[in-house]
N, C-alpha and C. Protein backbone atom coordinates (compact mmCIF):
# COMPACT_ATOMS: atom_id res chain seq x y z
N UNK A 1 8.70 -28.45 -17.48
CA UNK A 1 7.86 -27.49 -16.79
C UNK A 1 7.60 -26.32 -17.73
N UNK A 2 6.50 -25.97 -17.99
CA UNK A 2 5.86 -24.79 -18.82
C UNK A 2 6.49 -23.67 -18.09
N UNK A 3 7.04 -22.76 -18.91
CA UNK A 3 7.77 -21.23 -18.67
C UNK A 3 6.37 -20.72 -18.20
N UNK A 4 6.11 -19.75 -17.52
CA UNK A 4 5.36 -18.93 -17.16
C UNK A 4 5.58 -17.41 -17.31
N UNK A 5 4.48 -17.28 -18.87
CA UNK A 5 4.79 -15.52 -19.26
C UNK A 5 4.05 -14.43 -18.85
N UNK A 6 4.26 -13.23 -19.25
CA UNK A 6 3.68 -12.32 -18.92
C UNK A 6 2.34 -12.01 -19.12
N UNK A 7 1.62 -12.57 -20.33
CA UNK A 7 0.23 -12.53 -20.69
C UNK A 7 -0.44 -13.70 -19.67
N UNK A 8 0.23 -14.99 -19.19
CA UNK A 8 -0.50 -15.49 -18.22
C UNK A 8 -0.63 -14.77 -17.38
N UNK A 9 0.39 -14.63 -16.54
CA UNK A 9 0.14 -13.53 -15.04
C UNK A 9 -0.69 -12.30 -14.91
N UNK A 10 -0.98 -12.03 -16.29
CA UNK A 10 -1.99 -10.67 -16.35
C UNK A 10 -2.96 -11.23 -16.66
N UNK A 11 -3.65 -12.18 -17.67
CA UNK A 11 -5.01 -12.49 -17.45
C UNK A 11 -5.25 -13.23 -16.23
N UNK A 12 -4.87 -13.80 -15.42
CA UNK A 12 -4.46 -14.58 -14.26
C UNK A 12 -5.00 -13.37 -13.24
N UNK A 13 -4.94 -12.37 -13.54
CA UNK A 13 -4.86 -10.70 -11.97
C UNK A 13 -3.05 -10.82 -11.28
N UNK A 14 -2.28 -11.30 -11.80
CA UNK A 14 -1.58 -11.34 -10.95
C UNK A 14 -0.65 -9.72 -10.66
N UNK A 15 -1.03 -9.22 -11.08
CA UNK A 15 -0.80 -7.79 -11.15
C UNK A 15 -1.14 -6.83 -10.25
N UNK A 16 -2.33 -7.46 -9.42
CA UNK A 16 -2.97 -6.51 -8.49
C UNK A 16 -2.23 -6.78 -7.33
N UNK A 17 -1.56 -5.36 -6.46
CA UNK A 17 -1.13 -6.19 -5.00
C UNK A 17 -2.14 -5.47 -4.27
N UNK A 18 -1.45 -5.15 -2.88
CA UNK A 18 -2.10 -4.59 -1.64
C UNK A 18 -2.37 -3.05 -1.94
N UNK A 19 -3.24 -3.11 -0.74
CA UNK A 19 -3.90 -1.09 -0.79
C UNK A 19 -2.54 -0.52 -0.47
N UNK A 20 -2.37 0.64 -1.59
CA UNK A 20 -1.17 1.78 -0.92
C UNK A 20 -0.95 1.74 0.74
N UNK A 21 -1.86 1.78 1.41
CA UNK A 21 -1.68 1.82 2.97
C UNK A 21 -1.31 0.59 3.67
N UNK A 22 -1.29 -0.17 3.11
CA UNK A 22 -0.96 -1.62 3.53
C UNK A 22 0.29 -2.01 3.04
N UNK A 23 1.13 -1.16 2.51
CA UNK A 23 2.64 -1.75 1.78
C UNK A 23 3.45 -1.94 2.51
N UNK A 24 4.63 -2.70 1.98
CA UNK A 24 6.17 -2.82 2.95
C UNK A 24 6.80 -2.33 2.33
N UNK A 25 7.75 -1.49 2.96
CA UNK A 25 8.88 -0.96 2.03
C UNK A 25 10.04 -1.64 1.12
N UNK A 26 9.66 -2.72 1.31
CA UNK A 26 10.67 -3.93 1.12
C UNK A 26 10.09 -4.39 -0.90
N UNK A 27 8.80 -4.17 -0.70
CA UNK A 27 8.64 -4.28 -1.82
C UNK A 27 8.57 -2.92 -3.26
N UNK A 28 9.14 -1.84 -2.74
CA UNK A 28 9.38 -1.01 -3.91
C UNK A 28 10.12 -1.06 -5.04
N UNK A 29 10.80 -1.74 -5.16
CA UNK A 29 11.21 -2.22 -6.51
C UNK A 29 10.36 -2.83 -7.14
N UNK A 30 9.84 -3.96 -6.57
CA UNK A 30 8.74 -5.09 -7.55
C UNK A 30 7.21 -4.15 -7.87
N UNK A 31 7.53 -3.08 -7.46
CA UNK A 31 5.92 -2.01 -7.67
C UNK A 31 6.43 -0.99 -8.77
N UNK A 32 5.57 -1.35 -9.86
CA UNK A 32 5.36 -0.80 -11.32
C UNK A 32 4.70 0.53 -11.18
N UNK A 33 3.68 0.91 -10.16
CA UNK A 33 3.19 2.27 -10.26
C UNK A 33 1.83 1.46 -9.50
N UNK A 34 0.98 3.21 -8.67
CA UNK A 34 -0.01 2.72 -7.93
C UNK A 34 -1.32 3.23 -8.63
N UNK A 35 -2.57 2.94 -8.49
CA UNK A 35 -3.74 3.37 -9.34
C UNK A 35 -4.84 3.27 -8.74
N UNK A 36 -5.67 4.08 -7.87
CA UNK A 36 -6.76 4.00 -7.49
C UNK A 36 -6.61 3.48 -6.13
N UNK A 37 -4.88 3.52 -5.16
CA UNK A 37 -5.05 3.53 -3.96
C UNK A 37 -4.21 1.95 -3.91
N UNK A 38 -3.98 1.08 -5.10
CA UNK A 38 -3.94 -0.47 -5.21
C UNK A 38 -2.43 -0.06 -6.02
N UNK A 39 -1.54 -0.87 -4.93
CA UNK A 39 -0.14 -0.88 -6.31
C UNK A 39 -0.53 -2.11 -7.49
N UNK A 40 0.15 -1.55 -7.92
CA UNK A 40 0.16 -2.61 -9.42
C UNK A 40 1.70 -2.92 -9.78
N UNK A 41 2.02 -4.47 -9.57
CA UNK A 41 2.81 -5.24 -9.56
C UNK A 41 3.93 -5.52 -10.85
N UNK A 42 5.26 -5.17 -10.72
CA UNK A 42 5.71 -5.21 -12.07
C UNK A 42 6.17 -6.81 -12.74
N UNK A 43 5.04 -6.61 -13.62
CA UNK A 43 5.11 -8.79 -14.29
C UNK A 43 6.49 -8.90 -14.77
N UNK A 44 6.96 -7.81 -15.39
CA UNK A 44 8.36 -8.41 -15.99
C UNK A 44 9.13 -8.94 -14.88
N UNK A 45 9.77 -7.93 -13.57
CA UNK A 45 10.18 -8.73 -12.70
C UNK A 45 9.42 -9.95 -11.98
N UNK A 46 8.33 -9.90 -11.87
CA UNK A 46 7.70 -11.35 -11.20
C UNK A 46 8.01 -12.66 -12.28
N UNK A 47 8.45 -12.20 -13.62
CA UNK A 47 8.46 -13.46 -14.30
C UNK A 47 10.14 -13.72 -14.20
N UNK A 48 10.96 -12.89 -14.05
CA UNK A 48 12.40 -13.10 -13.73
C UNK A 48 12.50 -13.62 -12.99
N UNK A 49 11.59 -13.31 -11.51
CA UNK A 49 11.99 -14.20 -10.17
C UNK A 49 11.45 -15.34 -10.35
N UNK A 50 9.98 -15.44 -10.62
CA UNK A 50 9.46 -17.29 -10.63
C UNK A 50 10.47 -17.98 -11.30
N UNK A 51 11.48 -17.32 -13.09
CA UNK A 51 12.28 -18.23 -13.35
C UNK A 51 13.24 -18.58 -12.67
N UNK A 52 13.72 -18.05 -11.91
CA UNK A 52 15.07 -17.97 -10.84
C UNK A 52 14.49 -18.99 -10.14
N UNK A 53 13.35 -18.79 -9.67
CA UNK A 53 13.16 -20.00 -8.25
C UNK A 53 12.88 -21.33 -9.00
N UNK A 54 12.27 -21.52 -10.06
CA UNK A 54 11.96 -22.23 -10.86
C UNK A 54 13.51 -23.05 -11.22
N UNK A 55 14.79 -22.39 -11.68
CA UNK A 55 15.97 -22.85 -11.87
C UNK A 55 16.77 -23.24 -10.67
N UNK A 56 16.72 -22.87 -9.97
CA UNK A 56 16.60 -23.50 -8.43
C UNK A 56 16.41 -24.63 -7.85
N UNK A 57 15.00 -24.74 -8.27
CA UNK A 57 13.91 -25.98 -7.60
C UNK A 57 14.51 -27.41 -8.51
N UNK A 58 14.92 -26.79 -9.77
CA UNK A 58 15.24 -28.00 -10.83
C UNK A 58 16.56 -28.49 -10.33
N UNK A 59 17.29 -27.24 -9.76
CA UNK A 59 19.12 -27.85 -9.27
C UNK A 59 18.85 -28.72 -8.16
N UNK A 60 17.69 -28.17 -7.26
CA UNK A 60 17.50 -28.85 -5.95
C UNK A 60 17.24 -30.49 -6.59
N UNK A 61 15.92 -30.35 -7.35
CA UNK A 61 15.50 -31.64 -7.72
C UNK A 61 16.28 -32.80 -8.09
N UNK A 62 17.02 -31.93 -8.93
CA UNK A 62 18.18 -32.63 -9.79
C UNK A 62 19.25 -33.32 -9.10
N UNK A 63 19.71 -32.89 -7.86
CA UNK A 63 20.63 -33.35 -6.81
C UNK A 63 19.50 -34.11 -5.74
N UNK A 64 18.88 -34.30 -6.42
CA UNK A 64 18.19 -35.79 -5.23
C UNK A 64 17.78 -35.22 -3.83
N UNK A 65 17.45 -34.09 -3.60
CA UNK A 65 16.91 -33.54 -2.31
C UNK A 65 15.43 -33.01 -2.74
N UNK A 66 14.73 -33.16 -1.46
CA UNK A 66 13.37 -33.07 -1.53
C UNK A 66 13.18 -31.64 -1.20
N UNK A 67 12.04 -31.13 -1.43
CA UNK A 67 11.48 -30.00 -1.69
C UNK A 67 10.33 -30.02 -0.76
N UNK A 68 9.93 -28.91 0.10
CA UNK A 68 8.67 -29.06 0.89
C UNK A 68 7.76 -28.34 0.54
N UNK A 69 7.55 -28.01 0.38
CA UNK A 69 5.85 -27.27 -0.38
C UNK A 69 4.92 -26.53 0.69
N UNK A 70 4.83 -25.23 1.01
CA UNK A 70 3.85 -25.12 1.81
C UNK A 70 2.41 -23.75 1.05
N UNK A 71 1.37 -24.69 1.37
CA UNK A 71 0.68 -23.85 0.88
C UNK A 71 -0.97 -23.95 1.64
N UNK A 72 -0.57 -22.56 2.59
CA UNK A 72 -2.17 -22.96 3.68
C UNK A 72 -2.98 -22.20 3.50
N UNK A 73 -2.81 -21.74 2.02
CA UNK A 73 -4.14 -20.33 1.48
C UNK A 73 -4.88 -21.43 1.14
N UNK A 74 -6.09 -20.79 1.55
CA UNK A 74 -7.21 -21.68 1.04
C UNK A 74 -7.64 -21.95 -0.69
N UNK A 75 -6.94 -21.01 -1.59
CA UNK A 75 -7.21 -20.92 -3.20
C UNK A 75 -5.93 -21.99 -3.55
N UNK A 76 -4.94 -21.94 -2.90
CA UNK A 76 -3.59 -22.75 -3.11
C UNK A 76 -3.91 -24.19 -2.25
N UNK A 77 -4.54 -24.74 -1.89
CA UNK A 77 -4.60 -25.72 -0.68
C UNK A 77 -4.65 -26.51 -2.26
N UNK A 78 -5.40 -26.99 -3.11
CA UNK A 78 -6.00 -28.10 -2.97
C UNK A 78 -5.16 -28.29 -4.91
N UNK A 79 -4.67 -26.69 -5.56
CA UNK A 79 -4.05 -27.03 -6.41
C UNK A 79 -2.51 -27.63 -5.99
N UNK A 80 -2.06 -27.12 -4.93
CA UNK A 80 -0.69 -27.46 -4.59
C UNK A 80 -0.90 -29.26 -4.45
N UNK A 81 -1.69 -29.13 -3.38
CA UNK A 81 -2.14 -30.76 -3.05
C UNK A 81 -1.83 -31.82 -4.42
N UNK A 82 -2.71 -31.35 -5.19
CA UNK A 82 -2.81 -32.01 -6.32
C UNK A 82 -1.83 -31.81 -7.52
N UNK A 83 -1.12 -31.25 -7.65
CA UNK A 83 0.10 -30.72 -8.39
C UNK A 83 1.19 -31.25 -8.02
N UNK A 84 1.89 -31.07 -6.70
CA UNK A 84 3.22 -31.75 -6.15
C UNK A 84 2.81 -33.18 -5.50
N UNK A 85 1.94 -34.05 -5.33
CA UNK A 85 1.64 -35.22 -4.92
C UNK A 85 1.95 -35.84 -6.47
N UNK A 86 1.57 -34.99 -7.85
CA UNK A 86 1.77 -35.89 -8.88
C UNK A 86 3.39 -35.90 -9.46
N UNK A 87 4.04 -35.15 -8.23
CA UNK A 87 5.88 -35.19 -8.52
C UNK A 87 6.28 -35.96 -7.46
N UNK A 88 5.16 -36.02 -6.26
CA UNK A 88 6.08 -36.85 -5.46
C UNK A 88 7.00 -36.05 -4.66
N UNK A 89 6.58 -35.09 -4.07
CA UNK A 89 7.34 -34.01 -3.20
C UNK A 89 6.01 -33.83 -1.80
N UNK A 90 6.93 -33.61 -0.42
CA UNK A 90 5.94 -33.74 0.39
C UNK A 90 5.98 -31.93 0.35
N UNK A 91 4.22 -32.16 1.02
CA UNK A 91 4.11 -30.83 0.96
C UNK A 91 3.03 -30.42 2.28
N UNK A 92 2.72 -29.15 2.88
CA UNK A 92 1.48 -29.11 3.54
C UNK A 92 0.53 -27.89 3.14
N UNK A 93 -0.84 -28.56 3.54
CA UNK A 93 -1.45 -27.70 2.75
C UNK A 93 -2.54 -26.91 4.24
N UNK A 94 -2.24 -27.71 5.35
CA UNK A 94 -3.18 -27.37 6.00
C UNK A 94 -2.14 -26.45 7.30
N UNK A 95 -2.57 -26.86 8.51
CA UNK A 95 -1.64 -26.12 9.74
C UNK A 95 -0.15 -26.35 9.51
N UNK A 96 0.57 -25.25 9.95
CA UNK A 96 2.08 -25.56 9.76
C UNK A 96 2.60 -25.47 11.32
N UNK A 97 2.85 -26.99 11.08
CA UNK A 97 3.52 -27.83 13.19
C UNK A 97 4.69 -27.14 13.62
N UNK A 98 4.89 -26.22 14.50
CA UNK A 98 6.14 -25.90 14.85
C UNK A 98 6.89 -27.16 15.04
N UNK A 99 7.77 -26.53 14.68
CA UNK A 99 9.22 -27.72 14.97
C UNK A 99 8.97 -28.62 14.07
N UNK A 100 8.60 -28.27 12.97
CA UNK A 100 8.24 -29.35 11.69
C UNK A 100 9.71 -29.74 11.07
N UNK A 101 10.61 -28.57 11.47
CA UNK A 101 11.71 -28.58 10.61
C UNK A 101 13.30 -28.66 11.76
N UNK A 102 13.07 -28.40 12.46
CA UNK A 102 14.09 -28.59 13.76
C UNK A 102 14.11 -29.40 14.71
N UNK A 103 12.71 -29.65 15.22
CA UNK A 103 11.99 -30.63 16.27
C UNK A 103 11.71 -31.98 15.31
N UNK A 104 12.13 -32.66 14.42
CA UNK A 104 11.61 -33.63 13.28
C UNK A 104 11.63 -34.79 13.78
N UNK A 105 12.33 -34.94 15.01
CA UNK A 105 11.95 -36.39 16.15
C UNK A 105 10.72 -36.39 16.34
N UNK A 106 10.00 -35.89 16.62
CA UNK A 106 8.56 -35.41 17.14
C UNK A 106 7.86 -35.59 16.08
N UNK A 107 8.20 -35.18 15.00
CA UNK A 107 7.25 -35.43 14.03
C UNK A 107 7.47 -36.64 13.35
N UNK A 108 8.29 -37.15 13.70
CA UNK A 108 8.53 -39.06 13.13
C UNK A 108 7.75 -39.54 14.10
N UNK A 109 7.90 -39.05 15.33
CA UNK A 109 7.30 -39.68 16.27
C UNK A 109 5.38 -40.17 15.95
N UNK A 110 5.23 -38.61 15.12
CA UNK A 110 3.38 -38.74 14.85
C UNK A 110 3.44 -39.28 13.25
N UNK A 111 4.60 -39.65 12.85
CA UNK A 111 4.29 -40.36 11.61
C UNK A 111 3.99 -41.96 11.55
N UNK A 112 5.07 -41.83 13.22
CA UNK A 112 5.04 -43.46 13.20
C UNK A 112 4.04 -43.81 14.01
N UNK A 113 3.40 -43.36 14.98
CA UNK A 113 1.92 -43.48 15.30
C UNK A 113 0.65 -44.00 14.41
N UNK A 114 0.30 -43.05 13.35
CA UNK A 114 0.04 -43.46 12.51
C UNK A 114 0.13 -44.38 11.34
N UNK A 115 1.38 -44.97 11.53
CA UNK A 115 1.60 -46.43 10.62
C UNK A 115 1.18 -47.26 11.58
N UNK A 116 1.36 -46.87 12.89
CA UNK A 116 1.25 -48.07 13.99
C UNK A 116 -0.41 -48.34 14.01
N UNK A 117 -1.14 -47.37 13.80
CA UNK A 117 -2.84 -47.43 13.84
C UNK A 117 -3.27 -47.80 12.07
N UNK A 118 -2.25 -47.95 11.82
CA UNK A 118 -2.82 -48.74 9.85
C UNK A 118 -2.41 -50.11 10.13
N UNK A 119 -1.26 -49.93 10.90
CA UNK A 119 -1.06 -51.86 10.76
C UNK A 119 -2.25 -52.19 11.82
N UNK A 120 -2.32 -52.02 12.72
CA UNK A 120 -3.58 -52.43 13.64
C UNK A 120 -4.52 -52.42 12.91
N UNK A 121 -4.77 -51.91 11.96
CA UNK A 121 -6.43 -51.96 11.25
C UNK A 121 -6.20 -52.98 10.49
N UNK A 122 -4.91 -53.15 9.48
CA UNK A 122 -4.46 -54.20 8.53
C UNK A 122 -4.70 -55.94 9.37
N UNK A 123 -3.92 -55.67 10.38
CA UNK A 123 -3.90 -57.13 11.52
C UNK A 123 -5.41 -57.34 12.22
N UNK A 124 -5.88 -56.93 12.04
CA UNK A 124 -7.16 -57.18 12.77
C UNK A 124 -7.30 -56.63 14.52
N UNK A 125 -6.46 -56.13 14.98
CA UNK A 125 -6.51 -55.92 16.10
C UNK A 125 -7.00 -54.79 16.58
N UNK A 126 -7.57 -54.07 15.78
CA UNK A 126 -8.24 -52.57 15.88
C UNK A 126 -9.48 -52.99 15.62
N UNK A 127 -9.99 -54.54 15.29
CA UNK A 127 -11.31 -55.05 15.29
C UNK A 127 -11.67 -55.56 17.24
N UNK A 128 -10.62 -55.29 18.44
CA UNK A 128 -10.69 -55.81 19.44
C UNK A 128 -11.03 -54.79 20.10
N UNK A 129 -10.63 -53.61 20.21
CA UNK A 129 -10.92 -52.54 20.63
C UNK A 129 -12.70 -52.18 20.76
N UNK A 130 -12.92 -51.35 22.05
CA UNK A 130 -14.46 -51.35 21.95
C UNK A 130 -14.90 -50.24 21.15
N UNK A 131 -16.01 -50.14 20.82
CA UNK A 131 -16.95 -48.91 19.95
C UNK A 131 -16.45 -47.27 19.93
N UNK A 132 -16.09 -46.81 21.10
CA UNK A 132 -15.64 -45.69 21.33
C UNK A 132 -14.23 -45.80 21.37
N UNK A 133 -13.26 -47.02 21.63
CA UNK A 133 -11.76 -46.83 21.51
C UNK A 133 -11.50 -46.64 20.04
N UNK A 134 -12.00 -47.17 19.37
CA UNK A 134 -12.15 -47.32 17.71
C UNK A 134 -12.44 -46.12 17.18
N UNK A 135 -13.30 -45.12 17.87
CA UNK A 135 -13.88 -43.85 16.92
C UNK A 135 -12.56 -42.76 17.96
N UNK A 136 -12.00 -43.07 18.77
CA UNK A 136 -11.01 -42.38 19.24
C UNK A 136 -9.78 -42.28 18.51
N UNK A 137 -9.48 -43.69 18.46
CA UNK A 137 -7.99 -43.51 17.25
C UNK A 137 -8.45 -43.45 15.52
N UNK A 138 -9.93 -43.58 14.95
CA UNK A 138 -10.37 -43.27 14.15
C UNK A 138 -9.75 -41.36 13.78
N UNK A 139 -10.19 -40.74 14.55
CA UNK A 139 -10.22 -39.59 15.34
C UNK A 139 -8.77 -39.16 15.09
N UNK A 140 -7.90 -39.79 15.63
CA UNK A 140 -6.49 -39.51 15.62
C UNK A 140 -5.89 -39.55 14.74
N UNK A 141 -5.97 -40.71 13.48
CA UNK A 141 -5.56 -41.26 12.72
C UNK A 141 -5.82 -40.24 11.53
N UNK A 142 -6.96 -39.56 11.91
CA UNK A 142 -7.89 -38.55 10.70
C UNK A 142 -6.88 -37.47 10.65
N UNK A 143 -6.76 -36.94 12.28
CA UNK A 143 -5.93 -35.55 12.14
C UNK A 143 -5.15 -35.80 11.40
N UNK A 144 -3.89 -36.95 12.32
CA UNK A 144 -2.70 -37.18 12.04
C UNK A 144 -2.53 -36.81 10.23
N UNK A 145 -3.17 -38.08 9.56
CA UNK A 145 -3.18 -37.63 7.98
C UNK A 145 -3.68 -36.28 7.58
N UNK A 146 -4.56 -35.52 7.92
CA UNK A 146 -4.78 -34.04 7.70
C UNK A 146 -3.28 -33.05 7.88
N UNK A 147 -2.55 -33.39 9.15
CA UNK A 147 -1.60 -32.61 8.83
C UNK A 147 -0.39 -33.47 8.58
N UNK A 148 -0.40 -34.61 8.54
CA UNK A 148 1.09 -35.22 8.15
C UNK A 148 0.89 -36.01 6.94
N UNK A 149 -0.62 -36.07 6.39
CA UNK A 149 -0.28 -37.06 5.25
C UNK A 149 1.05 -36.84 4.32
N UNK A 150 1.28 -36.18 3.49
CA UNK A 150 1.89 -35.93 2.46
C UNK A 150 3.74 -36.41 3.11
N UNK A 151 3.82 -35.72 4.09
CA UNK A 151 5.22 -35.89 4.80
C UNK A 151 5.74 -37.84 5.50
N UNK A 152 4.20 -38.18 5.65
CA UNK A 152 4.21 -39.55 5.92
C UNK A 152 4.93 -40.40 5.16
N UNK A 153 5.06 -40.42 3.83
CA UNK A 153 5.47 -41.73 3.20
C UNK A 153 7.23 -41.30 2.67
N UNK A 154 7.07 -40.17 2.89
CA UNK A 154 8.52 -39.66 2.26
C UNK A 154 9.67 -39.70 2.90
N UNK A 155 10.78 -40.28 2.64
CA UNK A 155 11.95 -40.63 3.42
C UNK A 155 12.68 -39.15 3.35
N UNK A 156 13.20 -38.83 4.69
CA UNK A 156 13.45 -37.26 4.58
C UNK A 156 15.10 -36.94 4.38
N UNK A 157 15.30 -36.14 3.48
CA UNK A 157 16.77 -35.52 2.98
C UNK A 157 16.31 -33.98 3.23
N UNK A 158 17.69 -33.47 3.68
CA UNK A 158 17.53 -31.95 3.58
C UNK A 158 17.81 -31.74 2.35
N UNK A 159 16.63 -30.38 2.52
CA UNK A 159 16.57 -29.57 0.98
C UNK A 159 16.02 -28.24 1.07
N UNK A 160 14.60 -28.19 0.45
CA UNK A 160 13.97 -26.36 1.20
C UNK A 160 13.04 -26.46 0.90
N UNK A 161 12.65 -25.98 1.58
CA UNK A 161 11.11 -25.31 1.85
C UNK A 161 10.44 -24.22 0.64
N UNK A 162 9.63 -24.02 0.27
CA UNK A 162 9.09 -23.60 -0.75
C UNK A 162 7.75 -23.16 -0.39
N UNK A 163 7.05 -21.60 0.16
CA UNK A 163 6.09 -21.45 0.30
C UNK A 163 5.37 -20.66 -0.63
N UNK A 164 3.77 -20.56 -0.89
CA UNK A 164 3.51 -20.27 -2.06
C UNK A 164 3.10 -18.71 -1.80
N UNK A 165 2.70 -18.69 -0.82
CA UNK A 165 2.12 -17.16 -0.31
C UNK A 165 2.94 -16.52 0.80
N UNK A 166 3.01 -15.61 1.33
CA UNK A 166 3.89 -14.87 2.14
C UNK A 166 3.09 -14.71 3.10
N UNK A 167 1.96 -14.36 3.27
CA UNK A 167 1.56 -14.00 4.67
C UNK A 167 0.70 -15.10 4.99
N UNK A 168 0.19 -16.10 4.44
CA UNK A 168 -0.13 -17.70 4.56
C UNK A 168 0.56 -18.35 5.01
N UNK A 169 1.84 -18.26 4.08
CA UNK A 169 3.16 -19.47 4.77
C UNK A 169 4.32 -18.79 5.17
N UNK A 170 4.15 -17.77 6.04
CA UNK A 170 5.07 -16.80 6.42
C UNK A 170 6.00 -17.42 7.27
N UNK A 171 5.14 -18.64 8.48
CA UNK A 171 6.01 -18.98 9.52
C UNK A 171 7.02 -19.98 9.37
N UNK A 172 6.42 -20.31 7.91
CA UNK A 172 7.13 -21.67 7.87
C UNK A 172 8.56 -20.67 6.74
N UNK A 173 8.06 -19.77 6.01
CA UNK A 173 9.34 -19.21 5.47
C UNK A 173 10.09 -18.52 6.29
N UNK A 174 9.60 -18.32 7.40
CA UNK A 174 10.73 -17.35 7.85
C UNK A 174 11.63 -18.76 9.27
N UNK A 175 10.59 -19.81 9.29
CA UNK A 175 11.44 -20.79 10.01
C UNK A 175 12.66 -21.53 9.29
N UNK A 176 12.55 -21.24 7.88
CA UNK A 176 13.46 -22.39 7.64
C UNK A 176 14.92 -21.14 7.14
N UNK A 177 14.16 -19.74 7.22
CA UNK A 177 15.35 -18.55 7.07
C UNK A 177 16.04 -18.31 8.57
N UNK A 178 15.22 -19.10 9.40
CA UNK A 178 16.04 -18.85 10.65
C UNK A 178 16.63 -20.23 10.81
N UNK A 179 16.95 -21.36 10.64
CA UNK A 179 17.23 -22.52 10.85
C UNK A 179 18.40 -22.20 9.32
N UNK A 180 18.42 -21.32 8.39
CA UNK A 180 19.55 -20.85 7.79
C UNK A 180 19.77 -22.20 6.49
N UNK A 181 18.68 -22.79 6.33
CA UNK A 181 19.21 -24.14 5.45
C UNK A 181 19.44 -25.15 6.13
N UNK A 182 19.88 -24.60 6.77
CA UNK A 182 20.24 -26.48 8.15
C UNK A 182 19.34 -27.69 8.08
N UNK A 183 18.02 -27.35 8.54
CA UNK A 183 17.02 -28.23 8.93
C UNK A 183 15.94 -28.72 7.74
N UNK A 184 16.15 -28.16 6.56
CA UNK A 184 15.15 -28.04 5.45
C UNK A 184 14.95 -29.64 4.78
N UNK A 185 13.66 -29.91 4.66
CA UNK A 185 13.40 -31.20 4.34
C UNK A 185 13.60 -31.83 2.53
């Protein structure tokens, strides 16, 4: 995995945060100084922490537990998509399902639905169905993969959750900080 330095993250913008009036107090340490109303983000610590989580993700990896990926910003949807599908880590990029991580009966339940409407198409028996039963589980089959593809094929071990944005994938970070590690895929 390529280190990630400080001259990336600055030609990148990653430097710019929120309007002075929009801050949390939570983040005054990671704020370098404010300029024109906009804090400005300190890269040295942002490159300490990505390595930390980064050394992390490798211990996780490394011990054979899966990693979940969430990323429902629309600028992150489609690199995450395409980035952790080529490691083979499930991830979501679209709605995040309550009880994705505690309730996970439920969500086997809509995984296995959806194998059940692929073998029917495979067997021919989704050729018996009439015109509109067909564009119904067509229909279903669509969601289902919109929000469960990625989680579909992956046999599940606890591990953690990994979101890319904070106020994007807030619910799902702060679900798996309330489930304490327990439930993490």
């Amino acid at each position: 995995m390529s280190r990630t330095d400080f001259n990336t993250l600055l030609e990148a913008g990653a430097h710019f945060g929120h309007l002075k009036r929009k801050w949390n107090p939570k983040m005054a340490p990671y704020i370098f100084m404010e300029k024109n109303g906009i804090h400005i983000i300190d890269l040295h610590k942002t490159v300490l922490k990505l390595d930390e989580a980064a050394n992390a993700l490798k211990q996780i990896a490394k011990s054979g537990r899966r990693v979940l990926f969430v990323a429902t910003k629309k600028q992150a949807k489609e690199i995450v998509a395409e980035k952790i599908a080529a490691i083979g880590m499930p991830y979501v990029t679209e709605r995040w399902a309550g009880g994705m991580l505690t309730n996970f009966p439920t969500i086997r339940k809509a995984v296995k639905k959806m194998s059940t409407i692929d073998k029917m198409t495979n067997d021919g028996t989704f050729d018996n169905f009439s015109k509109r039963e067909k564009l119904q589980i067509a229909r279903q089959r669509a969601k289902l993969e919109k929000n469960l593809g990625s989680i579909a094929d992956r046999s599940v071990r606890r591990g953690r959750a990994e979101g890319v944005q904070r106020r994007e994938g807030g619910q799902a970070i702060e679900y798996s900080r309330i489930c304490n590690g327990r439930y993490l895929l």
